[in-house]
Protein backbone atom coordinates (compact mmCIF):
# COMPACT_ATOMS: atom_id res chain seq x y z
CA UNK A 1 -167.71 248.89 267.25
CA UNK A 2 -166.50 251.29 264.81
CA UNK A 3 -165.59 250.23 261.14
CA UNK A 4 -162.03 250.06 259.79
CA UNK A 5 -161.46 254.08 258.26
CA UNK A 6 -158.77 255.28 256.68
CA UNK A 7 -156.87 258.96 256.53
CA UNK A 8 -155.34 259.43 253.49
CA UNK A 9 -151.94 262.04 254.83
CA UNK A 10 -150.27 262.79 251.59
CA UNK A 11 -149.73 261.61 248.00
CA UNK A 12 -146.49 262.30 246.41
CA UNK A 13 -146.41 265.25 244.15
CA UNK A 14 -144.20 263.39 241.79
CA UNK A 15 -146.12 260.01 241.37
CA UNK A 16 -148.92 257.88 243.03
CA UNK A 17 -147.24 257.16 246.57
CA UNK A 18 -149.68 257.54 249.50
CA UNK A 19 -148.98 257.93 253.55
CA UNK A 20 -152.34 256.55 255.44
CA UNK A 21 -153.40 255.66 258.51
CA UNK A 22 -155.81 252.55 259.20
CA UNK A 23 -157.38 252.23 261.90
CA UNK A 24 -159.62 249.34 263.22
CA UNK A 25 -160.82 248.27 266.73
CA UNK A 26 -157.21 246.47 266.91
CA UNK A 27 -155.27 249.64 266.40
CA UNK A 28 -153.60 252.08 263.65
CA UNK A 29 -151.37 250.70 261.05
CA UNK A 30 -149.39 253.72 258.92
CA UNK A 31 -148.95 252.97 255.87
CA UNK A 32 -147.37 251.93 253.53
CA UNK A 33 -147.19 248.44 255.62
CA UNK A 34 -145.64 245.55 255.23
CA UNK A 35 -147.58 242.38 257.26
CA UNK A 36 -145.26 239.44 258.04
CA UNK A 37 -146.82 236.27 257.04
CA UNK A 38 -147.93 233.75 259.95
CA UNK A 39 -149.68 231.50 257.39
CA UNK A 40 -150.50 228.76 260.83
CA UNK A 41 -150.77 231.04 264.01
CA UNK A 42 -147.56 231.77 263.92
CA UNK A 43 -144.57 233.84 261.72
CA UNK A 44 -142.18 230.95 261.63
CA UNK A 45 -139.18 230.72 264.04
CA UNK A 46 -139.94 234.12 265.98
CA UNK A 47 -142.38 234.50 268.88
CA UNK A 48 -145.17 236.77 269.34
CA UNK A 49 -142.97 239.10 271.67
CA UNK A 50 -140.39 239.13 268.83
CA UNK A 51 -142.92 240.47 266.84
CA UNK A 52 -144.29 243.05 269.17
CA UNK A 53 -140.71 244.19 270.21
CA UNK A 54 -138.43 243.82 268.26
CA UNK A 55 -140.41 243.84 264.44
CA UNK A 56 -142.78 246.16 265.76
CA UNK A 57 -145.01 244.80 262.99
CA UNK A 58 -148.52 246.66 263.38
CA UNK A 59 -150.34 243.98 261.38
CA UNK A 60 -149.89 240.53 260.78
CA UNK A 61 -151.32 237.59 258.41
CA UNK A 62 -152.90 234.28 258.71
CA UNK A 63 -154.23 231.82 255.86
CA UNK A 64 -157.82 230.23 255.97
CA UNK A 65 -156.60 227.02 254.49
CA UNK A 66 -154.10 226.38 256.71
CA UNK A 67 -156.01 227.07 260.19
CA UNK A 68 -159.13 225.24 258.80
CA UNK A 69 -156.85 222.07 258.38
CA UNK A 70 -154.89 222.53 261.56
CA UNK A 71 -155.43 223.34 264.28
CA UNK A 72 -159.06 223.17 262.80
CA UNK A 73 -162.10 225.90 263.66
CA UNK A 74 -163.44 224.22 267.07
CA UNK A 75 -160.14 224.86 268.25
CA UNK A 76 -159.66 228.22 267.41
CA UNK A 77 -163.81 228.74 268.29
CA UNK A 78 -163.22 227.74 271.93
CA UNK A 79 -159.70 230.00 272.00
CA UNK A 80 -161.45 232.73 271.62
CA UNK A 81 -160.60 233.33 268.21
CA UNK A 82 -156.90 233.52 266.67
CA UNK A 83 -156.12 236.51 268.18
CA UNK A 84 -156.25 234.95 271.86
CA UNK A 85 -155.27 231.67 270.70
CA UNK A 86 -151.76 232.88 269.57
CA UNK A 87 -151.44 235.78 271.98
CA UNK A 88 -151.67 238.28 269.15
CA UNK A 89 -153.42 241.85 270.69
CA UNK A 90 -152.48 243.54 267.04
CA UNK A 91 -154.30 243.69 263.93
CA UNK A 92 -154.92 240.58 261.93
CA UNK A 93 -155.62 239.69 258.30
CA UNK A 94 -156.41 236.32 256.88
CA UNK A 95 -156.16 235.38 252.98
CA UNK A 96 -159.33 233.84 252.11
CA UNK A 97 -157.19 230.29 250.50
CA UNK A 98 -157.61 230.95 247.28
CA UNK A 99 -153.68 231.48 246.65
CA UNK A 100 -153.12 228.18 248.06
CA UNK A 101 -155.97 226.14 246.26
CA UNK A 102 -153.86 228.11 242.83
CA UNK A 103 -150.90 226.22 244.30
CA UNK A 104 -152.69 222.88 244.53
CA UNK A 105 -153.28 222.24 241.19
CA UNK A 106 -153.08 218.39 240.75
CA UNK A 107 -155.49 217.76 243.75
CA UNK A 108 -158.06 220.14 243.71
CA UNK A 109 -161.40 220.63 241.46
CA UNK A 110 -163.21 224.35 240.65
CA UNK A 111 -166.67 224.40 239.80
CA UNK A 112 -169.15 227.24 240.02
CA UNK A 113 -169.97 225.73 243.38
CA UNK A 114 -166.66 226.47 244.71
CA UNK A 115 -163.15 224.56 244.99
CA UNK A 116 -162.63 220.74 245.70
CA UNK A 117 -159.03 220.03 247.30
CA UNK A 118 -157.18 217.38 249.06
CA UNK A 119 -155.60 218.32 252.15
CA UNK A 120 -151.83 218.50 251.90
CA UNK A 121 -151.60 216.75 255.88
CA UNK A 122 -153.64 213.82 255.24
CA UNK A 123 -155.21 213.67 251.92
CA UNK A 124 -158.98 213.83 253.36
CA UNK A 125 -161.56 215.81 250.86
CA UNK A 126 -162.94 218.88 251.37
CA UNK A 127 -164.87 221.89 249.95
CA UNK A 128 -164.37 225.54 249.76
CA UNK A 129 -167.19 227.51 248.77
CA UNK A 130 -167.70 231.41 248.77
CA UNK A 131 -170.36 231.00 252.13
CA UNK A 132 -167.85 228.58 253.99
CA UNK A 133 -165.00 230.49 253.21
CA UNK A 134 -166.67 233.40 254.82
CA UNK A 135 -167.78 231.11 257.76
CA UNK A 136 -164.37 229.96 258.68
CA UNK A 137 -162.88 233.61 258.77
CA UNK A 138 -165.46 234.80 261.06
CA UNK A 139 -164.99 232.25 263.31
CA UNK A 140 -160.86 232.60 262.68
CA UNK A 141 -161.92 236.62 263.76
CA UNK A 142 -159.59 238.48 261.98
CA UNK A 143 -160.26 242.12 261.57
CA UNK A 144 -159.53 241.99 257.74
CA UNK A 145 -161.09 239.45 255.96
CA UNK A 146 -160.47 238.62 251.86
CA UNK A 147 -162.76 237.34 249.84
CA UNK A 148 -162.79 233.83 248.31
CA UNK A 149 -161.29 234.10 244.26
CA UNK A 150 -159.57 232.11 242.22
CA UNK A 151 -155.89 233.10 240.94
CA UNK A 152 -155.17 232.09 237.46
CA UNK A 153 -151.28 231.11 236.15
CA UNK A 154 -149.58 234.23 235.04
CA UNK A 155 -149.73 231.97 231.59
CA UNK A 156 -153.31 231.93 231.12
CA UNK A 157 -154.41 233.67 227.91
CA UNK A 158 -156.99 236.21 227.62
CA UNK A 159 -160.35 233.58 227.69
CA UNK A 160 -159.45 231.96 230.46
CA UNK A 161 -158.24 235.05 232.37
CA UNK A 162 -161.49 236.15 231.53
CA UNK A 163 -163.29 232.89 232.71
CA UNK A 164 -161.29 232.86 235.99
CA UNK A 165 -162.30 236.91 236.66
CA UNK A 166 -166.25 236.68 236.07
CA UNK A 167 -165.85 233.64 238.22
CA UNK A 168 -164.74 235.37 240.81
CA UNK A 169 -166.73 238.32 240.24
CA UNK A 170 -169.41 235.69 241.41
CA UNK A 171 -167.74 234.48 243.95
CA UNK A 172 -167.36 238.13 245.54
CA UNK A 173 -170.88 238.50 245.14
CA UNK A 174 -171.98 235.33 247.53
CA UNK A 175 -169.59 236.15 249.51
CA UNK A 176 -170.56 239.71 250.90
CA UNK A 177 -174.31 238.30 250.75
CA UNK A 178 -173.02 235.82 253.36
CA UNK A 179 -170.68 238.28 255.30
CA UNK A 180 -173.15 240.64 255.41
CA UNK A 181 -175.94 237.82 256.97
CA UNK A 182 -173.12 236.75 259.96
CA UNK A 183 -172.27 238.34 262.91
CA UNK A 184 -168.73 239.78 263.89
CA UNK A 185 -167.14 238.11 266.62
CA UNK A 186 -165.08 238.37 269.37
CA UNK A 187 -166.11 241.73 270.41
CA UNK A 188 -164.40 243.48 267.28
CA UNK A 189 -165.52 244.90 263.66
CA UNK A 190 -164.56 242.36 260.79
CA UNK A 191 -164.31 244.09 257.52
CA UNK A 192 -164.35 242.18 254.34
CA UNK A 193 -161.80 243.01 251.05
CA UNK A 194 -162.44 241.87 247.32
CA UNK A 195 -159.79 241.23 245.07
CA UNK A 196 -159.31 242.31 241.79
CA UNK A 197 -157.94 239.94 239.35
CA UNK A 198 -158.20 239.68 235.23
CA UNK A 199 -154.03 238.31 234.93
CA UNK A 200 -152.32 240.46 233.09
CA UNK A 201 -154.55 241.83 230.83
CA UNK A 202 -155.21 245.56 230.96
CA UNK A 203 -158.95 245.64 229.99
CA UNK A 204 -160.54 242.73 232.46
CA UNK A 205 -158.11 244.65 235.25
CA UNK A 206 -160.40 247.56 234.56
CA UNK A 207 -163.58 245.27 234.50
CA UNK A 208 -162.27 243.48 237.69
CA UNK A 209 -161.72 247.49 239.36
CA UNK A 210 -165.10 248.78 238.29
CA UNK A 211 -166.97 245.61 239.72
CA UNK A 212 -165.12 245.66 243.06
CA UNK A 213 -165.22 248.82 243.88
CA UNK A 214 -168.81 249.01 243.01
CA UNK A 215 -169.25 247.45 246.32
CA UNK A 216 -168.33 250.19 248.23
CA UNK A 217 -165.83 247.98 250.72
CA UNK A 218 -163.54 249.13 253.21
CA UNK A 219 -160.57 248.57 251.25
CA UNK A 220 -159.60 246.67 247.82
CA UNK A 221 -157.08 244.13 247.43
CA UNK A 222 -154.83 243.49 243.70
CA UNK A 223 -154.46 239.46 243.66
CA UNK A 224 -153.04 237.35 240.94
CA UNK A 225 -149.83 239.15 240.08
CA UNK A 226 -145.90 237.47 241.33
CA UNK A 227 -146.92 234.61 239.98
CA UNK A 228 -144.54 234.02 237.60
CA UNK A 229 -145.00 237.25 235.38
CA UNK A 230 -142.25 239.31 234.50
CA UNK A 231 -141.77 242.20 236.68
CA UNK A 232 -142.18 245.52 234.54
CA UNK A 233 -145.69 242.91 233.71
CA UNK A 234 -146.45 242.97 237.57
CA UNK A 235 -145.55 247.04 237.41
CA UNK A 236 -147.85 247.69 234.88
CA UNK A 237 -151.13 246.05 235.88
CA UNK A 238 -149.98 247.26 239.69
CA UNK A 239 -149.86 250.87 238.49
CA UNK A 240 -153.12 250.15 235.96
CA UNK A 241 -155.00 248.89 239.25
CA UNK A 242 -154.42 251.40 241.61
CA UNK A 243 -155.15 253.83 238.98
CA UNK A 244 -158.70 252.33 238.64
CA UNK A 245 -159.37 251.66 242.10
CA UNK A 246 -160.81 254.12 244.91
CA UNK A 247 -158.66 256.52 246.13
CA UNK A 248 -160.13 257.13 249.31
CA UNK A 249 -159.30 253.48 251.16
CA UNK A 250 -156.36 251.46 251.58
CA UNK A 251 -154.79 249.34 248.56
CA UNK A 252 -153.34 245.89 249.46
CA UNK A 253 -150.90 243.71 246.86
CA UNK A 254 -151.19 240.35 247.54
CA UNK A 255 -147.78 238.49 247.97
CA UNK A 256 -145.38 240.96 247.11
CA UNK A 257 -142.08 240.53 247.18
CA UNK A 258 -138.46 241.84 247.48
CA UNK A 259 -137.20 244.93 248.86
CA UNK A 260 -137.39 246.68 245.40
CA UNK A 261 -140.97 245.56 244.02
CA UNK A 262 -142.13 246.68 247.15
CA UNK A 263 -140.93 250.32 246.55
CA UNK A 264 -142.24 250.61 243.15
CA UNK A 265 -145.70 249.38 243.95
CA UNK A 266 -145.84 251.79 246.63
CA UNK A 267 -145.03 254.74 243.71
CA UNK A 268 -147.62 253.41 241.84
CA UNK A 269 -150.08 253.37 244.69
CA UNK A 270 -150.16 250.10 246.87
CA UNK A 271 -150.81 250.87 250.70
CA UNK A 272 -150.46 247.39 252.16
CA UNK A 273 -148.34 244.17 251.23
CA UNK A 274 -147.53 240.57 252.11
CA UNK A 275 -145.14 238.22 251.59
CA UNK A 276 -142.86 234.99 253.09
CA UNK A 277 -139.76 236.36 251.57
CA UNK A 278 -138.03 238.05 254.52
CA UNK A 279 -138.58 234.73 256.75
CA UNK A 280 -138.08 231.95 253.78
CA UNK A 281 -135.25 233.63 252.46
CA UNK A 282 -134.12 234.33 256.25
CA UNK A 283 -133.93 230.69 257.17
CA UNK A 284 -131.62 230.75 253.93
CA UNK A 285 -129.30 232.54 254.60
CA UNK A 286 -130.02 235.78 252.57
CA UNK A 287 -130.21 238.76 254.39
CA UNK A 288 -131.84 242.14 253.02
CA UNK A 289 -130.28 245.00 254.12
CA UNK A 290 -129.92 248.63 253.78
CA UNK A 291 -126.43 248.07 251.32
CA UNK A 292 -127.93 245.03 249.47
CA UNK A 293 -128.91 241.74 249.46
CA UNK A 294 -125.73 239.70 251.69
CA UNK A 295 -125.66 235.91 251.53
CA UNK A 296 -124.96 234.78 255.13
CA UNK A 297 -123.33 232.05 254.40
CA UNK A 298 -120.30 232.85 252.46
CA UNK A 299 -116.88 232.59 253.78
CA UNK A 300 -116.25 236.70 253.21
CA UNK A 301 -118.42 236.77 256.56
CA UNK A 302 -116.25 234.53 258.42
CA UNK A 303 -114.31 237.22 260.08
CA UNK A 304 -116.24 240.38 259.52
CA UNK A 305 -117.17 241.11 263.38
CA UNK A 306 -119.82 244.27 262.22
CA UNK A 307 -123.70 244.41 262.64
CA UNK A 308 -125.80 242.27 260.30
CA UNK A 309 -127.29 246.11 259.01
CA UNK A 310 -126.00 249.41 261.41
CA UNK A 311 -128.59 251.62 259.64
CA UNK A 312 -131.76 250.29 260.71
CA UNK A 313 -131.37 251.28 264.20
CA UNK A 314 -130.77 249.58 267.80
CA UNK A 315 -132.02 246.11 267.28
CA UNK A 316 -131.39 242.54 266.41
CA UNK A 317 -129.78 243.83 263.12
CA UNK A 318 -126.76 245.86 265.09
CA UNK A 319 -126.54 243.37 268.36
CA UNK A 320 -125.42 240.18 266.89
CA UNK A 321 -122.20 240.16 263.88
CA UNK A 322 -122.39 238.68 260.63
CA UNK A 323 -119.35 236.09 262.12
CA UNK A 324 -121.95 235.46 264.79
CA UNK A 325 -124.68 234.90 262.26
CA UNK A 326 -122.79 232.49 259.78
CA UNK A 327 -121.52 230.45 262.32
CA UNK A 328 -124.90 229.66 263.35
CA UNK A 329 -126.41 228.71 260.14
CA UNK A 330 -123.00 226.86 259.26
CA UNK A 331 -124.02 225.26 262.37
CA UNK A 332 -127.62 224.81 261.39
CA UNK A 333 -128.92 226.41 265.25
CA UNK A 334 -132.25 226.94 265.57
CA UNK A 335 -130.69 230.32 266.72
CA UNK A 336 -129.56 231.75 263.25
CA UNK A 337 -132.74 230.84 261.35
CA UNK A 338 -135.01 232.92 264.35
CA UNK A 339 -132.00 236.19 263.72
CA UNK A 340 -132.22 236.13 259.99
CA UNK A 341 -135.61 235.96 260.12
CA UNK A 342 -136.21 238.98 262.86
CA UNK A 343 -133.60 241.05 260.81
CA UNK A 344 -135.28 240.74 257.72
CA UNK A 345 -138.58 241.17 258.97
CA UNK A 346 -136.85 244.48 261.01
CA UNK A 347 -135.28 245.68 257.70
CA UNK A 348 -138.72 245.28 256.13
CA UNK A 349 -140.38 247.37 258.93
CA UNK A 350 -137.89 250.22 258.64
CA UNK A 351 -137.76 250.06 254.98
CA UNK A 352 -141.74 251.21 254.95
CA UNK A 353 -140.79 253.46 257.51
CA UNK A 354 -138.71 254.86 255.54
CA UNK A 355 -140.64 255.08 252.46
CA UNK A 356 -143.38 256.83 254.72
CA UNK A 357 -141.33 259.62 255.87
CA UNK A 358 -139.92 260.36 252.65
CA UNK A 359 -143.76 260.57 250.94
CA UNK A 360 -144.58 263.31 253.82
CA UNK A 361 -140.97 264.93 253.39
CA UNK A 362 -141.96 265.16 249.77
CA UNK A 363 -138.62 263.73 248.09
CA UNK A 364 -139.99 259.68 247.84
CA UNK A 365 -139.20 259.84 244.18
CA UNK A 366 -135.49 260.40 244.30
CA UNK A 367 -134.79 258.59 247.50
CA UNK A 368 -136.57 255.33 245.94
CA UNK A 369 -134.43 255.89 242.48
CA UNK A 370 -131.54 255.89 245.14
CA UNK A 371 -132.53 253.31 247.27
CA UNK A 372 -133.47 250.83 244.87
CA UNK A 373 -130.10 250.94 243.23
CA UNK A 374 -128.51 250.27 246.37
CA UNK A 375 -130.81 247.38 247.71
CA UNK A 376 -130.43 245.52 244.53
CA UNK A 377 -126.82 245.67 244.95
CA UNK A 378 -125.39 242.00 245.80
CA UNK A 379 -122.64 242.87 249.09
């Protein structure tokens, strides 16, 4: 099976943006991508199809904590995997937990062993360690991987930043000893991604840079930053990441974020991004589109009979009107959440489509300062 590669197609002559193309045993994914979230087998309220046809989303994510609590690994191990048990033929990426063991902070335990939480469903015990964590993505078979870290408040002061980084820095380290002693599965190359972390704080980012990409990985994620930060703080170590990090495979910021943060980070370098924004905020009632951010469910909408967004091309976006739309989420129909959602994951789609053919035109710069003005705009 061949290993994930990546092309590197252009970098902006005016800044740090980058057109790529990955390519793993799943497929190519141009970047810069954005991967809708399916933290539980699934990207809520929209079906794989929806995804395929109408998104068009090359890539898509899954979360270790989740699928290890439900629907639980001898599930997915006799499905065949996640990609068969959902009906997913695309590429897949799983966050290794760590982001959600953060968020449970009054019920879970870290020791240099690994992280002690109570599960959310029923409250049962369990253990996350860099080996297991490793373990339960393998047998989840997604063909990105992340490795196990901790991700400290955007509070934390410079010791315990510190702390939280060599920690992980450990971590990494028993993790690619046990990745590299397991077996892909499923028929298809699994590649493994450390993440950088060190909060805000410009020297342990260039600590947590050096270590990582001493590995020599297939890629690099940036973790711990939209966490509460302030955003020129998130821009900053962003832009002092990338510039410390390889620039020969793909870049990945974890859990990031509007329209507009996504367009800066991709100036300052960032090649791949997450986040549950598009479908949270779907369900509601905010819409992104190409003229600015539109909330649904105002009366102004009532009678306005045009497209949710006639820029982004035949789709969801131009078929059904924003009276259409705000009748259904008046009406609270299952309906209006699954629209809102698809559009916003559609405008998300175009929107790095976008960004991608203005990096190869050559002109990203001044179409972002453009863009950006107009996406923040409140319609």
């Amino acid at each position: 099976m061949a290993a994930l590669t990546f092309k590197l197609e252009k970098t902006d002559l005016a800044g740090a943006a980058r057109a790529g193309t990955i390519t793993t045993d799943h497929g190519q994914i141009n970047t810069p991508v954005f991967m809708p979230v399916g933290t539980a087998g699934t990207v809520k309220a929209l079906t794989q199809q929806q995804l395929l046809q109408d998104v068009n989303a090359p890539i898509i994510l899954g979360n270790t904590y989740h699928l290890y609590l439900r629907p639980g690994l001898r599930v997915l191990e006799e499905a065949g995997g996640l990609h068969r048990f959902m009906g997913w033929d695309r590429n897949l990426l799983t966050d290794s937990g760590g982001y959600q063991v953060f968020s449970l902070s009054g019920t879970r335990k870290i020791t240099e062993e690994g992280v002690t939480f109570r599960s959310h469903i029923d409250g049962s015990t369990h253990l996350f360690t860099p080996e297991s964590v490793m373990d339960i993505q393998r047998i989840i078979g997604a063909d990105i991987v992340m490795a196990f870290d901790e991700c400290p408040p955007a509070d934390s002061d410079h010791t315990y930043a510190n702390k939280s980084m060599q920690l992980t820095h450990r971590w990494l380290d028993r993790c690619l000893t046990r990745f590299n002693q397991t077996p892909d599965r499923y028929g298809h190359t699994q590649q493994l991604f450390p993440i950088v972390q060190g909060g805000i704080f410009r020297d342990l980012r260039k600590i947590s840079c050096d270590f990582v990409r001493s590995k020599d990985t297939a890629g690099y994620a940036i973790g711990g930053l939209s966490v509460g930060e302030p955003e020129a703080q998130l821009y900053d170590i962003c832009g002092w990441s990338c510039e410390h990090l390889p620039t020969d495979r793909p870049r990945y910021l974890m859990g990031v974020g509007t329209p507009w943060n996504l367009l800066e980070c991709i100036s300052l370098g960032v090649d791949m991004f997450d986040c549950v924004m598009p479908t949270r905020n779907g369900r509601n009632a905010m819409l992104f589109t190409s003229e600015g951010v539109v909330n649904i469910d105002n009366k102004k909408w009532e009678h306005d009979f045009s497209p949710l967004d006639a820029a982004i091309g035949a789709s969801v976006s131009t078929y059904y009107s924003r009276a259409y739309l705000r009748h259904l989420i008046k009406a609270k129909e299952i309906l209006g959440y699954t629209i809102a959602s698809m559009h916003n994951l559609r405008f998300y789609q175009w929107l790095m489509r976008e960004a991608r053919a203005h990096i190869l035109q050559g002109d990203f710069q001044g179409w972002k300062t453009t863009m950006i003005a107009r996406l923040q705009q409140r319609c």
